[in-house]
C-alpha atoms as a PDB file:
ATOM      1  CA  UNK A   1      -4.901  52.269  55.327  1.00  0.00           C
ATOM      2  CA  UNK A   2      -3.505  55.258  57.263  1.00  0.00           C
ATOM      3  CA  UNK A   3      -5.654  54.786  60.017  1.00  0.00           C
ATOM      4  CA  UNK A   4      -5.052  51.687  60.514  1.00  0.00           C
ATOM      5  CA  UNK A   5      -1.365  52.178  61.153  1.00  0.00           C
ATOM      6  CA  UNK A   6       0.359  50.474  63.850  1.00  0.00           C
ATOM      7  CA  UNK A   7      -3.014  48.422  64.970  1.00  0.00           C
ATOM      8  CA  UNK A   8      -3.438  45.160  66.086  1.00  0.00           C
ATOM      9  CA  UNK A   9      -4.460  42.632  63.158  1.00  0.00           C
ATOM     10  CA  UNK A  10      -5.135  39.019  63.722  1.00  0.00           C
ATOM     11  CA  UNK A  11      -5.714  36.660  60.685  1.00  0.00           C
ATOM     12  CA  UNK A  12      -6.571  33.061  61.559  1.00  0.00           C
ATOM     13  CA  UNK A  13      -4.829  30.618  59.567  1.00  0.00           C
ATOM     14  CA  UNK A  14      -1.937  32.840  58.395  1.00  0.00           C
ATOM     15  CA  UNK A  15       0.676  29.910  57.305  1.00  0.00           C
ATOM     16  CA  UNK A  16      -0.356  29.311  53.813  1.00  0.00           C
ATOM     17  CA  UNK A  17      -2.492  30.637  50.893  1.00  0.00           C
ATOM     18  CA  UNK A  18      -4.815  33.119  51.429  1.00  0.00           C
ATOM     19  CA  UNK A  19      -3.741  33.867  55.394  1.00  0.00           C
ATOM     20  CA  UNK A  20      -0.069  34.224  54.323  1.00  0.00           C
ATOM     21  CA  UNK A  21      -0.787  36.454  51.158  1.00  0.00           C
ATOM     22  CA  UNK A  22      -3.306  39.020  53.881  1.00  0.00           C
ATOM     23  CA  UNK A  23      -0.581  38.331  56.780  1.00  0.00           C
ATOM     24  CA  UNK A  24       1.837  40.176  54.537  1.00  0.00           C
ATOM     25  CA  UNK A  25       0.050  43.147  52.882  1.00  0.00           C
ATOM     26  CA  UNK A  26      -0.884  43.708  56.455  1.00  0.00           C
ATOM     27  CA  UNK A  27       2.804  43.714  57.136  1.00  0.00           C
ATOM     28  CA  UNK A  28       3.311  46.302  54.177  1.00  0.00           C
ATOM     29  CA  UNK A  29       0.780  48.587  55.829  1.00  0.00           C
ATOM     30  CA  UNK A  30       2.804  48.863  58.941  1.00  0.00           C
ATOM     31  CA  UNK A  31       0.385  47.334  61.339  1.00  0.00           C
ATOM     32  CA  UNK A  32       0.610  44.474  64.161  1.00  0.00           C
ATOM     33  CA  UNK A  33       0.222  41.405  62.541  1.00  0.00           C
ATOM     34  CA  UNK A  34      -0.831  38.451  65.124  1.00  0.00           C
ATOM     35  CA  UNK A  35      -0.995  34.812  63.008  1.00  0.00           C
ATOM     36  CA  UNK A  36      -2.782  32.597  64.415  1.00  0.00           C
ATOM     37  CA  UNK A  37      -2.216  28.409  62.565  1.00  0.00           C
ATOM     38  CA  UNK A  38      -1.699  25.360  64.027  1.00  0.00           C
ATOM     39  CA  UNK A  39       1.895  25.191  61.791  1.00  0.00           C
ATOM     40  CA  UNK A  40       4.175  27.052  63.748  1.00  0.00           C
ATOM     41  CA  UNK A  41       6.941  26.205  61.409  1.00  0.00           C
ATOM     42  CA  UNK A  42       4.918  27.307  58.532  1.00  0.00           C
ATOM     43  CA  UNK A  43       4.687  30.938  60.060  1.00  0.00           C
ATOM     44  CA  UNK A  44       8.393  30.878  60.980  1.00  0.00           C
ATOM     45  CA  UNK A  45       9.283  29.872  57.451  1.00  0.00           C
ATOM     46  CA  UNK A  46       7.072  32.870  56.516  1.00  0.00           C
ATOM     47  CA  UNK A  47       8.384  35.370  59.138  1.00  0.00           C
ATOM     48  CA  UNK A  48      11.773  34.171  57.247  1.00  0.00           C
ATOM     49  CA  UNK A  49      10.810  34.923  53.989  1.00  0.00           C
ATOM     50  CA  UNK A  50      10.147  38.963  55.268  1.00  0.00           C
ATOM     51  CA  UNK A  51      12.529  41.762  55.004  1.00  0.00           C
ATOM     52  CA  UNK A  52      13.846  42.596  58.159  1.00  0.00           C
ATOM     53  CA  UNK A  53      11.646  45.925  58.485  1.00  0.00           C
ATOM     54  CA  UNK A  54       8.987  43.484  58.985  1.00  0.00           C
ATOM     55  CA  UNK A  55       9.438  41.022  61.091  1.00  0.00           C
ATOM     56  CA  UNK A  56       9.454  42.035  64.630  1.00  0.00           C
ATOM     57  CA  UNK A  57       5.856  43.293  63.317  1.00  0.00           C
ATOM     58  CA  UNK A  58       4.651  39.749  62.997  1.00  0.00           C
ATOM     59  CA  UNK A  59       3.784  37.607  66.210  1.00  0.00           C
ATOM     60  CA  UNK A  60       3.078  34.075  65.779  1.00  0.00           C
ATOM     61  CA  UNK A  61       0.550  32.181  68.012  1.00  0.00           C
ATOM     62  CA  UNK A  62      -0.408  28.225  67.490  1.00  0.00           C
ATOM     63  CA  UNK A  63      -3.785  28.225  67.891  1.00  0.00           C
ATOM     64  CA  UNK A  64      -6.274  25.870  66.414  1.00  0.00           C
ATOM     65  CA  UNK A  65      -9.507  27.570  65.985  1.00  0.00           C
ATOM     66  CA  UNK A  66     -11.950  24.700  66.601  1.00  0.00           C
ATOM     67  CA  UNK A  67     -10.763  24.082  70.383  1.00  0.00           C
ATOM     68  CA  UNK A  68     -11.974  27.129  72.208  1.00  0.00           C
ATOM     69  CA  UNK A  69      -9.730  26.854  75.158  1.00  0.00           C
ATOM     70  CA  UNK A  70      -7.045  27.761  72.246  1.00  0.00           C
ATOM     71  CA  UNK A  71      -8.772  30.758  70.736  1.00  0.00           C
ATOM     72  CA  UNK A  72      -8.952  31.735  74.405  1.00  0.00           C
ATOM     73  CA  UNK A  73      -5.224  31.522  74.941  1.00  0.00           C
ATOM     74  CA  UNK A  74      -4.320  33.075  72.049  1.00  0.00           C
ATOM     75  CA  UNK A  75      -6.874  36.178  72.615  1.00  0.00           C
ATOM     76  CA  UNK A  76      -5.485  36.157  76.168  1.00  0.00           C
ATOM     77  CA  UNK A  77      -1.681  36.381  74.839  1.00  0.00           C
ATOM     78  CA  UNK A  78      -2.731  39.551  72.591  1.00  0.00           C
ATOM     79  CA  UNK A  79      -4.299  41.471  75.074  1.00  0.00           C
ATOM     80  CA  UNK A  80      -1.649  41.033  78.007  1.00  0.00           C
ATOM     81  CA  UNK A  81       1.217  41.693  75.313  1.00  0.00           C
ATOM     82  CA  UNK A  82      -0.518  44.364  72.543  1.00  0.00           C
ATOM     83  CA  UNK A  83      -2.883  45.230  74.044  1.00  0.00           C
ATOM     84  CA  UNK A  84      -6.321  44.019  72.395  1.00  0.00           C
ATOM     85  CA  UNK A  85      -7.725  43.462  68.561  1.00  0.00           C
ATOM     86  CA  UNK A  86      -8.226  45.946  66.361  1.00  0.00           C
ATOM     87  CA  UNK A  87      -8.856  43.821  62.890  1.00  0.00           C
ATOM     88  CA  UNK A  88     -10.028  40.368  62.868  1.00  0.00           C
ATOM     89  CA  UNK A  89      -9.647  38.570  59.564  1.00  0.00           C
ATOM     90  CA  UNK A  90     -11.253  35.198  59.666  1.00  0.00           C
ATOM     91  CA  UNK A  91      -9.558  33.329  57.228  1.00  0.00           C
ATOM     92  CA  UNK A  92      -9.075  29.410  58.927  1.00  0.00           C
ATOM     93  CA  UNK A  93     -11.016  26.783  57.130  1.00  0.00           C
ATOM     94  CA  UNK A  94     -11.222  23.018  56.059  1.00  0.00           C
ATOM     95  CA  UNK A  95     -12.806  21.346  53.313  1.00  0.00           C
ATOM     96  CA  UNK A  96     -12.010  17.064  53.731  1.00  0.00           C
ATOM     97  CA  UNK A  97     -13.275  16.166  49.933  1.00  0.00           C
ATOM     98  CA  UNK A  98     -16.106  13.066  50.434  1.00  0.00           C
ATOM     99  CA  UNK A  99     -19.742  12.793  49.898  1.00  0.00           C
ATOM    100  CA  UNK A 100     -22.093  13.834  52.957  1.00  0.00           C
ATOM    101  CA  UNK A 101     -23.830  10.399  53.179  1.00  0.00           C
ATOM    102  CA  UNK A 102     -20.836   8.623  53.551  1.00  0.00           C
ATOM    103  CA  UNK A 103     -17.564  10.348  54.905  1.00  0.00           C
ATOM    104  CA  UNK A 104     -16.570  10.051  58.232  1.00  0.00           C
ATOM    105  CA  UNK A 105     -18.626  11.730  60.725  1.00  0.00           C
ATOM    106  CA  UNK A 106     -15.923  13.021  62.934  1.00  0.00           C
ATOM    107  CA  UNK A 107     -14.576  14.769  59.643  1.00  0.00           C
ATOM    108  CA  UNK A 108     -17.618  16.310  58.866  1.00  0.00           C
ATOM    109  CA  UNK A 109     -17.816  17.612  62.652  1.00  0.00           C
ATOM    110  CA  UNK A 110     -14.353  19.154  61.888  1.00  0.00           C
ATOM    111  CA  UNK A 111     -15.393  20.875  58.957  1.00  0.00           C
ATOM    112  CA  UNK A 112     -18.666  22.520  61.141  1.00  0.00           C
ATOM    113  CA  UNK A 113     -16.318  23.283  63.896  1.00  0.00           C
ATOM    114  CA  UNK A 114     -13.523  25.440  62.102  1.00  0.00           C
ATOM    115  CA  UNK A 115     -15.374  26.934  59.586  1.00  0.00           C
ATOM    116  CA  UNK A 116     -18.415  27.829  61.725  1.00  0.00           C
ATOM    117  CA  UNK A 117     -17.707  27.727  64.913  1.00  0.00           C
ATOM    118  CA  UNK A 118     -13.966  29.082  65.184  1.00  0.00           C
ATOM    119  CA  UNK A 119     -15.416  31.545  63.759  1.00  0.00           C
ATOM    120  CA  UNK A 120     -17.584  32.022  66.000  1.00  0.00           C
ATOM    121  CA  UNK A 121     -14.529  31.519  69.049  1.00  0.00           C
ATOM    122  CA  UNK A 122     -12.885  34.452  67.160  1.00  0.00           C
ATOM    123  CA  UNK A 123     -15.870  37.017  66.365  1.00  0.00           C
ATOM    124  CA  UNK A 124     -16.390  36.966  70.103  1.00  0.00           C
ATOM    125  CA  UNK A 125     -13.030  37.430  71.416  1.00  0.00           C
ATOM    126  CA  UNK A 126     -12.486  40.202  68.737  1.00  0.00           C
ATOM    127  CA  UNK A 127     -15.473  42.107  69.527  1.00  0.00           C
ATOM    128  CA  UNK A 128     -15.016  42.224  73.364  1.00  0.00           C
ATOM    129  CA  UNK A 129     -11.387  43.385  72.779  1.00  0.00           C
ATOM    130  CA  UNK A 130     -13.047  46.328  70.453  1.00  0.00           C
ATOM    131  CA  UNK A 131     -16.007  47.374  72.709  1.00  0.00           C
ATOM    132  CA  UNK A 132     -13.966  47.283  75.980  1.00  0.00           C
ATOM    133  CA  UNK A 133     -11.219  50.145  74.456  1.00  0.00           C
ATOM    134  CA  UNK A 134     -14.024  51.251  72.372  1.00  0.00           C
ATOM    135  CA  UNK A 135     -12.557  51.023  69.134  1.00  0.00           C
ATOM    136  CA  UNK A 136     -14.433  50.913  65.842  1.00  0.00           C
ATOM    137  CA  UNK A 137     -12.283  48.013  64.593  1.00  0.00           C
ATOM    138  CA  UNK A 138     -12.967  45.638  61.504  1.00  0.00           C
ATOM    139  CA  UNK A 139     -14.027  41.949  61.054  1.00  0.00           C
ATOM    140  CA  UNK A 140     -13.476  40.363  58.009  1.00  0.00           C
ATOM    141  CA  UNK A 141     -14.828  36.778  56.930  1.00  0.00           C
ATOM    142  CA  UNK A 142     -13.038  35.158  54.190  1.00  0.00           C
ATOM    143  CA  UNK A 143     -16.042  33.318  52.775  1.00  0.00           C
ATOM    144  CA  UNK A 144     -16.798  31.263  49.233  1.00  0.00           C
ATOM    145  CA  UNK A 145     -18.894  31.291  46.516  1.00  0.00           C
ATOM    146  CA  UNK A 146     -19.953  28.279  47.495  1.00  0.00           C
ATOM    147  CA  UNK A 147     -22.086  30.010  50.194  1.00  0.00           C
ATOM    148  CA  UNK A 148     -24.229  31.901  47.341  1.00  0.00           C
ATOM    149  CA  UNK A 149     -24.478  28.735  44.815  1.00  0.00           C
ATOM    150  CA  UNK A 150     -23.784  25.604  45.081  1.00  0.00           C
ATOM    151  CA  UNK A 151     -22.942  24.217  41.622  1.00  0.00           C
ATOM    152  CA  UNK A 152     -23.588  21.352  39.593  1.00  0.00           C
ATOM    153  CA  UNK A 153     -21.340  18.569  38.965  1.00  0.00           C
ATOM    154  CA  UNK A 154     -21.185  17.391  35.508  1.00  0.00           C
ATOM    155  CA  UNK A 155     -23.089  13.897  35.338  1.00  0.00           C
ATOM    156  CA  UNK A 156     -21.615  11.163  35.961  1.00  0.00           C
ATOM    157  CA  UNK A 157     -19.382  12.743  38.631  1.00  0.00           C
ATOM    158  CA  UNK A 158     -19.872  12.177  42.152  1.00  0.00           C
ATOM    159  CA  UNK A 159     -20.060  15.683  44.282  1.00  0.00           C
ATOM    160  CA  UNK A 160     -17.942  16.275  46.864  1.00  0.00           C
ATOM    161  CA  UNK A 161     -18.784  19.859  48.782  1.00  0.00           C
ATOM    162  CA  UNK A 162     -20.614  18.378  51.216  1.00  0.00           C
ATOM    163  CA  UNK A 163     -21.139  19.822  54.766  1.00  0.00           C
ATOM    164  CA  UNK A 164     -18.240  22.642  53.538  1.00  0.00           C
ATOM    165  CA  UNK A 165     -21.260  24.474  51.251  1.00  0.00           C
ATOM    166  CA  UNK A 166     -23.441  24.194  54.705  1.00  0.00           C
ATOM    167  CA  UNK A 167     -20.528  25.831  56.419  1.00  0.00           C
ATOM    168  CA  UNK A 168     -20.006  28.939  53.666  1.00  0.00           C
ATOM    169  CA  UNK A 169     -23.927  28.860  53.613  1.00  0.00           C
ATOM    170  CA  UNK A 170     -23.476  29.851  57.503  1.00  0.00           C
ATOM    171  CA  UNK A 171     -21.103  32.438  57.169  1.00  0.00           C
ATOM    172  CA  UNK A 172     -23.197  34.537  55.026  1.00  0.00           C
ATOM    173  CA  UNK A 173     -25.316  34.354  57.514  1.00  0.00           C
ATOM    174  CA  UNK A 174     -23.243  34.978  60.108  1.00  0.00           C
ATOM    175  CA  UNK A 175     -22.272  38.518  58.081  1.00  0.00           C
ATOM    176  CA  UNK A 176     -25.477  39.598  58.609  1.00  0.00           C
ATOM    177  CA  UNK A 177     -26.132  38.852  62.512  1.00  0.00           C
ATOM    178  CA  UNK A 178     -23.282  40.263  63.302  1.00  0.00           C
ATOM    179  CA  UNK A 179     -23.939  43.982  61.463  1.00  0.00           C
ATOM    180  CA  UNK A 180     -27.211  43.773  63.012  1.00  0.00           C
ATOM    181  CA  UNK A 181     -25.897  42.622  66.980  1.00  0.00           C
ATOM    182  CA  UNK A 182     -22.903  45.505  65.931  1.00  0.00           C
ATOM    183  CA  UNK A 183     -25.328  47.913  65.228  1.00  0.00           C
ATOM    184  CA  UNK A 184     -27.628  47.046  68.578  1.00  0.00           C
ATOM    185  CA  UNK A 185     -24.603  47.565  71.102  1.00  0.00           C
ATOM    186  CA  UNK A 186     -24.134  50.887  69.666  1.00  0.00           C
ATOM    187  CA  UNK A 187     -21.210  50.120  67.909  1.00  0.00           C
ATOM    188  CA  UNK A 188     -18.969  51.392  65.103  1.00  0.00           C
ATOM    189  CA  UNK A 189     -17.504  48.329  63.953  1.00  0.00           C
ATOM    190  CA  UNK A 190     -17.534  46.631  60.612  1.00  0.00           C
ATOM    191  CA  UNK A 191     -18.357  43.352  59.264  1.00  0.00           C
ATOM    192  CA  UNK A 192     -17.461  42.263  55.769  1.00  0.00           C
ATOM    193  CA  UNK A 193     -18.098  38.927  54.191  1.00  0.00           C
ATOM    194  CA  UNK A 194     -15.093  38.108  51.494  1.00  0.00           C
ATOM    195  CA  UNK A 195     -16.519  35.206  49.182  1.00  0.00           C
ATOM    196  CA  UNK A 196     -13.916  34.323  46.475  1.00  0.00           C
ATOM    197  CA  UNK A 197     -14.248  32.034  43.425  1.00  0.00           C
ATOM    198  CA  UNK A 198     -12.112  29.496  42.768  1.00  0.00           C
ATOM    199  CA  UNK A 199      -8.785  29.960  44.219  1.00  0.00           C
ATOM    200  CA  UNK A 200      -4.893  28.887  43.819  1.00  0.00           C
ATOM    201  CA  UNK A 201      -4.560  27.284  46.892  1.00  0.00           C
ATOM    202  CA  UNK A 202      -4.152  24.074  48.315  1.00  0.00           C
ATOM    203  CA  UNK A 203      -7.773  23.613  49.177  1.00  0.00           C
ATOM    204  CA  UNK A 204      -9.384  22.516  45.873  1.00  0.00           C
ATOM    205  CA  UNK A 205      -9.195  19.613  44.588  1.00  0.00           C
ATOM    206  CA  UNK A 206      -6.942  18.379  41.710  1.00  0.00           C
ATOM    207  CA  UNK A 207      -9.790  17.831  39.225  1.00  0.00           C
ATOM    208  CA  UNK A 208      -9.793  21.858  39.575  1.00  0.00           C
ATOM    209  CA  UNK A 209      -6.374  22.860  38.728  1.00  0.00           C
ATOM    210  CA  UNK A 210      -6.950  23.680  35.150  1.00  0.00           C
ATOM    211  CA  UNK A 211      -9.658  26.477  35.468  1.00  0.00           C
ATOM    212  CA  UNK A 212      -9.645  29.864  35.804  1.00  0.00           C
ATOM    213  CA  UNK A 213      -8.729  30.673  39.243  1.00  0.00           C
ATOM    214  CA  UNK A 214      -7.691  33.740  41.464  1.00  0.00           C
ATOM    215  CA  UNK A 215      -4.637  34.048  43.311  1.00  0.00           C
ATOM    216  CA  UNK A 216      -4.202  34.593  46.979  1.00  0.00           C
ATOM    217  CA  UNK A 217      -2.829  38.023  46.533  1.00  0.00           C
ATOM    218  CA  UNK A 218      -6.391  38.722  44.611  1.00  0.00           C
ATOM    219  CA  UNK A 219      -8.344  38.233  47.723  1.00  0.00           C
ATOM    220  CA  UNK A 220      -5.242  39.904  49.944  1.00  0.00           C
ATOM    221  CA  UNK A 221      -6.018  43.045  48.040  1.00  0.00           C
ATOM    222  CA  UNK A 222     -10.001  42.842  48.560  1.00  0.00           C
ATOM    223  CA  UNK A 223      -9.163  42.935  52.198  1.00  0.00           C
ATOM    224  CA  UNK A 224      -7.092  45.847  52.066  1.00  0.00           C
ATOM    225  CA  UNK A 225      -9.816  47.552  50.129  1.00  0.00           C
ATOM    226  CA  UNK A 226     -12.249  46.566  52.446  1.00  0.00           C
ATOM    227  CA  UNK A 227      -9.966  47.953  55.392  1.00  0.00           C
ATOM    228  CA  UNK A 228      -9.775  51.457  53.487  1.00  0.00           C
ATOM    229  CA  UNK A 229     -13.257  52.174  53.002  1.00  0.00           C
ATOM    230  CA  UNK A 230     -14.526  55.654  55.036  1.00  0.00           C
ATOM    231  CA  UNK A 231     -15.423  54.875  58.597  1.00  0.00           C
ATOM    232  CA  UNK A 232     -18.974  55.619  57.467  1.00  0.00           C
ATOM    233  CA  UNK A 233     -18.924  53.174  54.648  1.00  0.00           C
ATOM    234  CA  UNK A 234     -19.346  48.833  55.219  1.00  0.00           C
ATOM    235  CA  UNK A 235     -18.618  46.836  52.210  1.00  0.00           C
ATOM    236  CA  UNK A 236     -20.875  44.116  53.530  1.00  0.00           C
ATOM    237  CA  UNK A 237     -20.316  41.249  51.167  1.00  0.00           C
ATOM    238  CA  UNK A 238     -17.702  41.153  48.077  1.00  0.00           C
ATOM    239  CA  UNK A 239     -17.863  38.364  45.322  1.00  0.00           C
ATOM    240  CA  UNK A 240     -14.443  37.871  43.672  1.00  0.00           C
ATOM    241  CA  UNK A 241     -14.335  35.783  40.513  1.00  0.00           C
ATOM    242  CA  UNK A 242     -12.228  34.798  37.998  1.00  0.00           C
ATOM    243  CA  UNK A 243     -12.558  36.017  34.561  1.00  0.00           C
ATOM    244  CA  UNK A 244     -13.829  32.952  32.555  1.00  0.00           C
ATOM    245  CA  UNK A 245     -15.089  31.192  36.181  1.00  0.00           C
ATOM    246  CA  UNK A 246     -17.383  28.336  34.998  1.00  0.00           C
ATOM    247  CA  UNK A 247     -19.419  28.047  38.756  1.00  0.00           C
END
């Protein structure tokens, strides 16, 4: 992580769970870390919780990554005041539990819109910041099993994944078009696609509690392993699971 020493890092939903776990490990490498939630008072309760070493390192921005006019702001704020992005880790997602035939629409267009499309917002802003100081910077997708397999409920029980698989589905995808658009404007930088198991966060359901699951800090170190690879070397998709994961 020497390199990446006193760099600009921006993680998208940094106030809880997995964000807050990679927001501070971040911290601990001594770089720039810009979070980005729409709970401002759940980053300030976080900057709290921080030794004093670390945070005037951390710079908090509201932002809600499915309204690009936000992502625009925020990308704007970082480049006036720190000059431009050198990691992107794009962590902000929403999974509203329901059945695809019958939830609300509107929450099903909220699920595509964060987890695809702010994205999306973010992968854009990130790379122009990178290509215009030509620097061989990082993006990161924090991903899901769930875009590899979707499992089976047990009979009897009525699934409830819904347009959230589509949306993990996606981002493997999206891995992949971005190496190859990195690759065609001559570029340096890396993409990595983080899909974890099942994880202790608030996202999953209840019903879920009781297996085998990963803690943030699990998926915190991935990223930091990602981040330390050679500049030669891409680790272009990682699958993280539980020992004893039933999926």
């Amino acid at each position: 992580m020497e390199r990446w020493k006193n760099s600009c890092a921006v993680v998208t939903g940094a106030s809880a769970g997995i964000g807050a776990a990679i927001t501070k490990e971040l911290l601990k490498a001594d770089l720039q870390v810009i979070g980005l939630a729409r709970r401002v008072d759940r980053m300030e309760q976080l900057r709290s919780s921080l030794p004093n070493s670390l945070q005037s390192r951390l710079h908090v921005i509201k932002c809600d990554v499915a309204d690009i006019e936000s992502v625009n702001e925020a990308f704007d704020w970082i480049e006036e005041h720190l000059g431009g992005v050198d990691i992107l880790i794009n962590n902000a997602g929403v999974h509203i539990k329901g059945q695809l035939l019958t939830m609300n629409i509107n929450d099903l267009e909220r699920t595509l819109q964060t987890n695809v499309m702010g994205m999306v917002y973010c992968a854009r802003r990130a790379f122009n910041s990178m290509k215009t100081r030509n620097v061989n910077g990082h993006l990161i997708l924090v991903n899901s099993i769930i875009g590899h397999k979707i499992f089976n409920m047990e009979p009897g029980v009525m699934p409830f994944i819904n347009i959230y698989a589509m949306s993990k589905c996606a981002t493997v995808a999206m891995t992949e078009v971005l190496r190859q658009e990195f690759r065609e404007y001559q570029t340096n930088i890396k993409v990595t696609s983080i899909s974890p198991g099942l994880v202790n966060t608030d996202l999953p359901p209840e019903e879920y509690k009781a297996l085998p699951q990963l803690q943030s800090e699990d998926v915190s170190m991935a990223v930091l392993y990602c981040l330390s690879t050679p500049p030669h070397v891409q680790v272009h998709e990682l699958i993280i699971k539980p020992v004893g994961e039933t999926f």
